[in-house]
PDB file of N, CA and C in Angstrom:
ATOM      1  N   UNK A   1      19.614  63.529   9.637  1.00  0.00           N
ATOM      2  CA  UNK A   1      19.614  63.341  11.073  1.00  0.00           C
ATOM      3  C   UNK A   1      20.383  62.097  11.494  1.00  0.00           C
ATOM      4  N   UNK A   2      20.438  61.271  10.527  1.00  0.00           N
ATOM      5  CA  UNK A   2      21.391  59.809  11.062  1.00  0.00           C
ATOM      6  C   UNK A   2      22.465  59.905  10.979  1.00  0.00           C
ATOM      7  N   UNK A   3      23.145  60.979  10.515  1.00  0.00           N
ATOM      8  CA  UNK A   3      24.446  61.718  11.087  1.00  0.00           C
ATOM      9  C   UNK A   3      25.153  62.165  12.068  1.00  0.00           C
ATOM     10  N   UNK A   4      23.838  62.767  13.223  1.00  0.00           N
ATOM     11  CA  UNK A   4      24.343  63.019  14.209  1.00  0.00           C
ATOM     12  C   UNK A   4      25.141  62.189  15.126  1.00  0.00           C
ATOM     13  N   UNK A   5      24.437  60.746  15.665  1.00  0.00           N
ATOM     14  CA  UNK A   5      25.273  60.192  16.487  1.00  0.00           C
ATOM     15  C   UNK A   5      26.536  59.813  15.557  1.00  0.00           C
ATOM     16  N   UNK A   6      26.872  59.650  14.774  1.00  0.00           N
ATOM     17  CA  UNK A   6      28.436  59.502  14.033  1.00  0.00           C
ATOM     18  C   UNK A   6      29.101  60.431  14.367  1.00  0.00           C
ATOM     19  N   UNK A   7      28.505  61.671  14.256  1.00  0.00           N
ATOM     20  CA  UNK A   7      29.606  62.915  14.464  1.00  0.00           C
ATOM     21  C   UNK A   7      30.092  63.674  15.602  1.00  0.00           C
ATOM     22  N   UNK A   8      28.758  62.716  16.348  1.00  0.00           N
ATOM     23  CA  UNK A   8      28.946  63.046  17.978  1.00  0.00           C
ATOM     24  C   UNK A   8      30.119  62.212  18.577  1.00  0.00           C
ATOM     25  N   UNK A   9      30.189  60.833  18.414  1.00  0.00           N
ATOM     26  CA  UNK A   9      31.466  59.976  18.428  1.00  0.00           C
ATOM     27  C   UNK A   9      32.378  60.132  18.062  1.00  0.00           C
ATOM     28  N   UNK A  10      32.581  60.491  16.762  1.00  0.00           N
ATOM     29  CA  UNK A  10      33.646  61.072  15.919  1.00  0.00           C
ATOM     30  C   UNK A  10      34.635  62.294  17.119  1.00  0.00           C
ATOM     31  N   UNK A  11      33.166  63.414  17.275  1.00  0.00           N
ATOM     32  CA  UNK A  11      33.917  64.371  18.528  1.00  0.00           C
ATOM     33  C   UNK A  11      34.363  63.595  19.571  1.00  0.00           C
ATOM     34  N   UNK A  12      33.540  62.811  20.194  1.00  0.00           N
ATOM     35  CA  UNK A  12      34.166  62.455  21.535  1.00  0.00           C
ATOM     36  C   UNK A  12      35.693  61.973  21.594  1.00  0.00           C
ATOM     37  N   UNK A  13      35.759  60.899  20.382  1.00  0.00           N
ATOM     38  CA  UNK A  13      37.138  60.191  20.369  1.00  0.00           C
ATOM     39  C   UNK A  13      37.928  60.914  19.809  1.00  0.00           C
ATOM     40  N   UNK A  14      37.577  62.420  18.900  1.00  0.00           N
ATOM     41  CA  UNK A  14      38.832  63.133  18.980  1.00  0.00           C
ATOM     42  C   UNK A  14      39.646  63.949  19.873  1.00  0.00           C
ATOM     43  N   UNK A  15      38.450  64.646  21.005  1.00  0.00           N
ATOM     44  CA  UNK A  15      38.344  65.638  21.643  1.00  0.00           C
ATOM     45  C   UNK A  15      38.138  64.784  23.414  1.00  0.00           C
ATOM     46  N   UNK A  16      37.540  63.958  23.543  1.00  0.00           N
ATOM     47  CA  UNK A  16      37.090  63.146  24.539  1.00  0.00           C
ATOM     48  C   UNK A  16      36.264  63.920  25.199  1.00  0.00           C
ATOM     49  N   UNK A  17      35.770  63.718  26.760  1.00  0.00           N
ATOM     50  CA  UNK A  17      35.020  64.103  27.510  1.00  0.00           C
ATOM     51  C   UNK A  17      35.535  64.517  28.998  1.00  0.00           C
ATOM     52  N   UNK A  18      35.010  65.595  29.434  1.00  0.00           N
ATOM     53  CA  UNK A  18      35.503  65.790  30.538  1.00  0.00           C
ATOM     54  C   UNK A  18      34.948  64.963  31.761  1.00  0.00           C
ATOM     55  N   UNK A  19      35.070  64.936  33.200  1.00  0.00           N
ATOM     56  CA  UNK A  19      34.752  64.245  34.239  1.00  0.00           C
ATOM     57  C   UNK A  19      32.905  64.263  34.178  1.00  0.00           C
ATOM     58  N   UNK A  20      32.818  66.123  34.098  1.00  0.00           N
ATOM     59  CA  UNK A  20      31.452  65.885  34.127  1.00  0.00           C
ATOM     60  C   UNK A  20      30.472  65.939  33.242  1.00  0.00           C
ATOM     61  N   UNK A  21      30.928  65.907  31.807  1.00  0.00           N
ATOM     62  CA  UNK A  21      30.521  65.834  30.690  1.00  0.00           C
ATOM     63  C   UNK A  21      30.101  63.945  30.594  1.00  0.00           C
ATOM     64  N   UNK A  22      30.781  63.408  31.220  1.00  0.00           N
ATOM     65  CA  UNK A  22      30.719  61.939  31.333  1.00  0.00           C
ATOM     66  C   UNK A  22      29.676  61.878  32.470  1.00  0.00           C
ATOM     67  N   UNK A  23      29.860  62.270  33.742  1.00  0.00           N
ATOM     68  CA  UNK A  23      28.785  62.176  34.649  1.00  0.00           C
ATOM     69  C   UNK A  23      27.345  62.762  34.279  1.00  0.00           C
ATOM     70  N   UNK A  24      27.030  63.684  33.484  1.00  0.00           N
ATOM     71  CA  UNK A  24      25.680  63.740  32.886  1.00  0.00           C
ATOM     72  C   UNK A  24      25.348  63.199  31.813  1.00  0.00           C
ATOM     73  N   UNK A  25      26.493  62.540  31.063  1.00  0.00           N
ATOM     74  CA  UNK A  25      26.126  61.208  29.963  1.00  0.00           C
ATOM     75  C   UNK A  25      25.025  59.930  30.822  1.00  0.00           C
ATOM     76  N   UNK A  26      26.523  59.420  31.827  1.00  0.00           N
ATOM     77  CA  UNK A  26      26.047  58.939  32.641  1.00  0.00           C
ATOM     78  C   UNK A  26      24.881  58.569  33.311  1.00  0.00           C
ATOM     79  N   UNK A  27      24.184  59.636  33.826  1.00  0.00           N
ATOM     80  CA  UNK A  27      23.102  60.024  34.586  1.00  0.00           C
ATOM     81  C   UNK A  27      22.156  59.924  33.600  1.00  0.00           C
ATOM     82  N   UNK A  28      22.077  60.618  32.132  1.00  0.00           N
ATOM     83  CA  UNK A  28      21.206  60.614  31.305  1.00  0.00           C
ATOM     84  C   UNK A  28      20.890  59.185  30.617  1.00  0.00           C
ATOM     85  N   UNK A  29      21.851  58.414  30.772  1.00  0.00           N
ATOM     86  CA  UNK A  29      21.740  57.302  30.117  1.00  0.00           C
ATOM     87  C   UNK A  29      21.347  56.428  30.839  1.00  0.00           C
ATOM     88  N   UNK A  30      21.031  57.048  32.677  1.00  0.00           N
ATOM     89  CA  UNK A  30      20.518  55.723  33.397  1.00  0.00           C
ATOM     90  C   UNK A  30      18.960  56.175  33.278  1.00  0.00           C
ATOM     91  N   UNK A  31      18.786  57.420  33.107  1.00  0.00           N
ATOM     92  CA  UNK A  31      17.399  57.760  33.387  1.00  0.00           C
ATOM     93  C   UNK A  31      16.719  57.602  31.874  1.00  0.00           C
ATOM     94  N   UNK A  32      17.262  57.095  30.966  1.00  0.00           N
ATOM     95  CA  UNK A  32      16.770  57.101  29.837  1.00  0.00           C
ATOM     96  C   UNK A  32      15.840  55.708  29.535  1.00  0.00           C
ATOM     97  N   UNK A  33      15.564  54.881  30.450  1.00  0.00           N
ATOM     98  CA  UNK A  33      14.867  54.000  30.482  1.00  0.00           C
ATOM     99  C   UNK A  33      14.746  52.794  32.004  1.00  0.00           C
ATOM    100  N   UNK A  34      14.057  51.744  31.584  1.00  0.00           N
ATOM    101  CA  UNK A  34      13.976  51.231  32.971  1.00  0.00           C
ATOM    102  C   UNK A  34      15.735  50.813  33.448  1.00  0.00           C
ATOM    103  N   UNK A  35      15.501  50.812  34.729  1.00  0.00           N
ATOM    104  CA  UNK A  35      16.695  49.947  35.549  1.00  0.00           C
ATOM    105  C   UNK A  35      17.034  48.720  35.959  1.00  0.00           C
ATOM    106  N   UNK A  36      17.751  48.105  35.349  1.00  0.00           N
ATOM    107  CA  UNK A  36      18.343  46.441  35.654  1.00  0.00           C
ATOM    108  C   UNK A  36      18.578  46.291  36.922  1.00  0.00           C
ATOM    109  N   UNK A  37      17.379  45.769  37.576  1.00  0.00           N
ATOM    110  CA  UNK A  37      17.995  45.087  39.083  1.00  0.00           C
ATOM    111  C   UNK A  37      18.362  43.478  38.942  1.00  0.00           C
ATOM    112  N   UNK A  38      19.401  43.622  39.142  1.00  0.00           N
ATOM    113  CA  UNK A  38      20.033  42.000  39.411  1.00  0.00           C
ATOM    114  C   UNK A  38      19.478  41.272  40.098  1.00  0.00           C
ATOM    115  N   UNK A  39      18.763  40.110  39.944  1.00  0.00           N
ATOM    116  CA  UNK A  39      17.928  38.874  41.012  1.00  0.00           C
ATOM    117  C   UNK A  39      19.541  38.270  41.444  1.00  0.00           C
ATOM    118  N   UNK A  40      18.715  37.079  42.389  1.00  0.00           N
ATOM    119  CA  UNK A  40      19.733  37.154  43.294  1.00  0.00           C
ATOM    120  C   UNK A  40      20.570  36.019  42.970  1.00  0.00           C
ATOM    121  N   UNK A  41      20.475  35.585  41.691  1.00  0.00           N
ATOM    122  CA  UNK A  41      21.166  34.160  41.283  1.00  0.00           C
ATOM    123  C   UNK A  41      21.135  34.378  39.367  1.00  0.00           C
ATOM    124  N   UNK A  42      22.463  34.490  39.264  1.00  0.00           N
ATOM    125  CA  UNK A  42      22.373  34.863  37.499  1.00  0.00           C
ATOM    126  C   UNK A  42      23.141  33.702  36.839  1.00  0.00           C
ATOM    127  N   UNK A  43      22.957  33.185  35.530  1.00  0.00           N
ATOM    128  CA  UNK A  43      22.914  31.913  34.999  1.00  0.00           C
ATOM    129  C   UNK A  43      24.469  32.775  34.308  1.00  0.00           C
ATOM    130  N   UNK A  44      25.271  31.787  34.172  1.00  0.00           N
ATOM    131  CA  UNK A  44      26.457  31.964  33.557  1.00  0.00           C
ATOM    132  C   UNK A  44      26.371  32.592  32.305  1.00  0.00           C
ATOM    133  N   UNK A  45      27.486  33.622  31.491  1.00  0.00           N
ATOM    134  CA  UNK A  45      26.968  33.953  30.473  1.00  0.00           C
ATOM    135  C   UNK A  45      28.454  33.218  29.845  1.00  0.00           C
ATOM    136  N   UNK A  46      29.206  32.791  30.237  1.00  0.00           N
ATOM    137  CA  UNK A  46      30.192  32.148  29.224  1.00  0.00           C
ATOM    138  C   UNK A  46      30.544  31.003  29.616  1.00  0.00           C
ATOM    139  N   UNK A  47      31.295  30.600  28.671  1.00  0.00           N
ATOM    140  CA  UNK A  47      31.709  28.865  28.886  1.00  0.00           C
ATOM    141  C   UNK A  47      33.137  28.568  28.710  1.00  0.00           C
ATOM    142  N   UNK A  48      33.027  27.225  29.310  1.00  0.00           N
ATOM    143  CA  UNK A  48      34.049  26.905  29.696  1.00  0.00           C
ATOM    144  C   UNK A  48      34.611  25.452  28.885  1.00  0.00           C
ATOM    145  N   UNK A  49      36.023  25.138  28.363  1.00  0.00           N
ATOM    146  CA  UNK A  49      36.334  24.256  27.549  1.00  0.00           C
ATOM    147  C   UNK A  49      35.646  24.167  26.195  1.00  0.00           C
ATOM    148  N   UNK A  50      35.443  25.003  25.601  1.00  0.00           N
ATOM    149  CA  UNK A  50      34.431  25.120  24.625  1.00  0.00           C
ATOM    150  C   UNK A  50      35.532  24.647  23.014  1.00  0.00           C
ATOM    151  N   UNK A  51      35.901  23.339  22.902  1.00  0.00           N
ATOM    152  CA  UNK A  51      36.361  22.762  21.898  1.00  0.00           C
ATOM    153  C   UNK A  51      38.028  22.952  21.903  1.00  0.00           C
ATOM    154  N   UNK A  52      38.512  22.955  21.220  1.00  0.00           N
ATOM    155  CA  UNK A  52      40.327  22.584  21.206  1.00  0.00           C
ATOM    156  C   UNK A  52      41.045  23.724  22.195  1.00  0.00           C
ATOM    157  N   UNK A  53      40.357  25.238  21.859  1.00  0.00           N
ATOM    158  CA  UNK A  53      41.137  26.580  22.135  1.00  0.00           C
ATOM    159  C   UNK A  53      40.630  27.224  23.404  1.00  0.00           C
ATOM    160  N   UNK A  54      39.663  26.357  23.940  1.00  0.00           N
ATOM    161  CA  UNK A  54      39.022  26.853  25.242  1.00  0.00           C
ATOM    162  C   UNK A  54      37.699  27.789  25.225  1.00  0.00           C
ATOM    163  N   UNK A  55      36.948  27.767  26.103  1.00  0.00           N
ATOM    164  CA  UNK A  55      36.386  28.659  26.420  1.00  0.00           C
ATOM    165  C   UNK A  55      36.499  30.177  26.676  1.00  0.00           C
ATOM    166  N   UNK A  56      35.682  31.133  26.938  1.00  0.00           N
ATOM    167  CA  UNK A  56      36.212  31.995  27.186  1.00  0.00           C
ATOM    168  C   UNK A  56      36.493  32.387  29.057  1.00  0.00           C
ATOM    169  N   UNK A  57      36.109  31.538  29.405  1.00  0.00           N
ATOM    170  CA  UNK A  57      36.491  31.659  30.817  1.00  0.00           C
ATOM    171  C   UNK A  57      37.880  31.224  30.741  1.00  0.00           C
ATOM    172  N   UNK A  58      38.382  29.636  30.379  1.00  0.00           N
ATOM    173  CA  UNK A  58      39.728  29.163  30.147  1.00  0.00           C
ATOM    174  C   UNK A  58      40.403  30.619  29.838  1.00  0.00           C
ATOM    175  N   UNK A  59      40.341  31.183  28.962  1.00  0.00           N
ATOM    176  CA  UNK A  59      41.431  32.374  28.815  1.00  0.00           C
ATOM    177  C   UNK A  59      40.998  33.483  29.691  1.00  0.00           C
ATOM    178  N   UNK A  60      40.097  33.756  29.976  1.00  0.00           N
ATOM    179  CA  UNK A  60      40.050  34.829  31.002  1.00  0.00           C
ATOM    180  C   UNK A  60      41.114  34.474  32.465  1.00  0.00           C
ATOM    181  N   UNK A  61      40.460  32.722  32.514  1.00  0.00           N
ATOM    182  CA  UNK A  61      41.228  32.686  33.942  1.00  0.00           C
ATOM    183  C   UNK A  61      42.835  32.605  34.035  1.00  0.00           C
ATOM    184  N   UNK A  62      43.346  32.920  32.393  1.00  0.00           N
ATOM    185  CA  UNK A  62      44.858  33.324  32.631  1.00  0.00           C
ATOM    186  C   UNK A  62      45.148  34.291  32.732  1.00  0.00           C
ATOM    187  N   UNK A  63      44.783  35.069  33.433  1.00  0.00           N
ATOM    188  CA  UNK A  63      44.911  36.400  33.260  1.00  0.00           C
ATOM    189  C   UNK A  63      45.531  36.306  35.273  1.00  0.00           C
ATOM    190  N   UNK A  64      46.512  36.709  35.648  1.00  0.00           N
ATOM    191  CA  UNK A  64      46.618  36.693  36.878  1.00  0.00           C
ATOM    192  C   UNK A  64      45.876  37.194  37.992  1.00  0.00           C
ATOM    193  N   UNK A  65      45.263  37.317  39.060  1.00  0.00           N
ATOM    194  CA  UNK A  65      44.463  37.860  39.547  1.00  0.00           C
ATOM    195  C   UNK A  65      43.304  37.847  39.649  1.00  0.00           C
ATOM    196  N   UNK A  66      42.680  37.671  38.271  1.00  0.00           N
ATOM    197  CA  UNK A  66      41.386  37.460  37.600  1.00  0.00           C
ATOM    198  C   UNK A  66      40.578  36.442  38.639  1.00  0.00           C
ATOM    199  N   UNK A  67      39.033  36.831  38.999  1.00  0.00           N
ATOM    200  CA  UNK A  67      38.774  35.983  39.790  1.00  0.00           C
ATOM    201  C   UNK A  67      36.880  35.402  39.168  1.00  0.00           C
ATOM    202  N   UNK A  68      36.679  34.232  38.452  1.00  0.00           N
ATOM    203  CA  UNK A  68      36.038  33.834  37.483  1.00  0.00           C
ATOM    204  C   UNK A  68      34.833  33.684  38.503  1.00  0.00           C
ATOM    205  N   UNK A  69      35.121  32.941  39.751  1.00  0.00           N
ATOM    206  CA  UNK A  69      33.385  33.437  40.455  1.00  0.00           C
ATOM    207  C   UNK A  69      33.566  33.800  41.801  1.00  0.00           C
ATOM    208  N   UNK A  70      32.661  34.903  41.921  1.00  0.00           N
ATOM    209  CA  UNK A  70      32.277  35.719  42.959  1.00  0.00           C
ATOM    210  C   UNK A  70      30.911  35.658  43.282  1.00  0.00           C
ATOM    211  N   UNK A  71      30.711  36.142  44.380  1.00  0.00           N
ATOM    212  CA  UNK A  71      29.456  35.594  45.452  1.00  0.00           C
ATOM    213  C   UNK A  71      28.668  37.117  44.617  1.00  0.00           C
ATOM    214  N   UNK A  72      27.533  36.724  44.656  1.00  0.00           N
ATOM    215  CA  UNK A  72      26.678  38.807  44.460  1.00  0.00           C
ATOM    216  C   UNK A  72      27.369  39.799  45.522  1.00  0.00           C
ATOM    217  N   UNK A  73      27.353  39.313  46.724  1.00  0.00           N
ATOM    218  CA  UNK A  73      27.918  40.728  47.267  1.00  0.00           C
ATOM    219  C   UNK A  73      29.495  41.028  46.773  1.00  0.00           C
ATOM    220  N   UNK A  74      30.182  39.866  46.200  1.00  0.00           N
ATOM    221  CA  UNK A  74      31.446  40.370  45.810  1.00  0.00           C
ATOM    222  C   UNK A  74      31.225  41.430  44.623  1.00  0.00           C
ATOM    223  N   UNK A  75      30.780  40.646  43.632  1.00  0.00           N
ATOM    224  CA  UNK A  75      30.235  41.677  42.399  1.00  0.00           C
ATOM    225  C   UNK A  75      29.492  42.795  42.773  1.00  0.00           C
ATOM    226  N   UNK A  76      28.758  43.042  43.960  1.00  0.00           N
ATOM    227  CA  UNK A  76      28.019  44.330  44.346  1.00  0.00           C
ATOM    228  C   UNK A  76      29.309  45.261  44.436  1.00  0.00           C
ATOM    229  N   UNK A  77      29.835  44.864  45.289  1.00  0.00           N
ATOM    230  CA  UNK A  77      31.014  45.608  45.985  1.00  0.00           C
ATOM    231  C   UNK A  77      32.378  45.782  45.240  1.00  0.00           C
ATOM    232  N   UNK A  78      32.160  45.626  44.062  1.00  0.00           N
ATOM    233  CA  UNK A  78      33.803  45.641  43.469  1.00  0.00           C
ATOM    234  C   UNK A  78      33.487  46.151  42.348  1.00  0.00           C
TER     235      UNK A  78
END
């Protein structure tokens, strides 16, 4: 039986998934346990200047466009 999810992956990434083969993944995988509601103030999960080569924000924020903090409703909405 600890075969199956290998061979189920195996299919997906050979064969992939269709729109709604993904939307009832989806769906099944939200109802498959409790739901993460976001409080209204979340503690950073990466850092910044973190020894000679940077943090991982430092390289994220070269990325053009890239925008390192957003308000909750930005992150709600995007």
């Amino acid at each position: 039986m600890a075969f199956f999810p290998g061979a189920w992956l195996m299919a997906v990434y050979l064969k992939g998934m269709t729109d709604e083969e993904t939307s009832y993944l989806t769906r099944a995988m939200l109802h498959s346990g409790r739901i993460f509601r976001w409080p209204e103030s979340l503690q950073p999960l990466i850092g910044r200047a973190l020894g000679f080569t940077g943090g991982t924000i430092d390289k994220l924020e070269a990325i053009p466009g890239f925008r390192a903090l957003m308000s909750m409703e930005d992150v709600r909405d995007n």
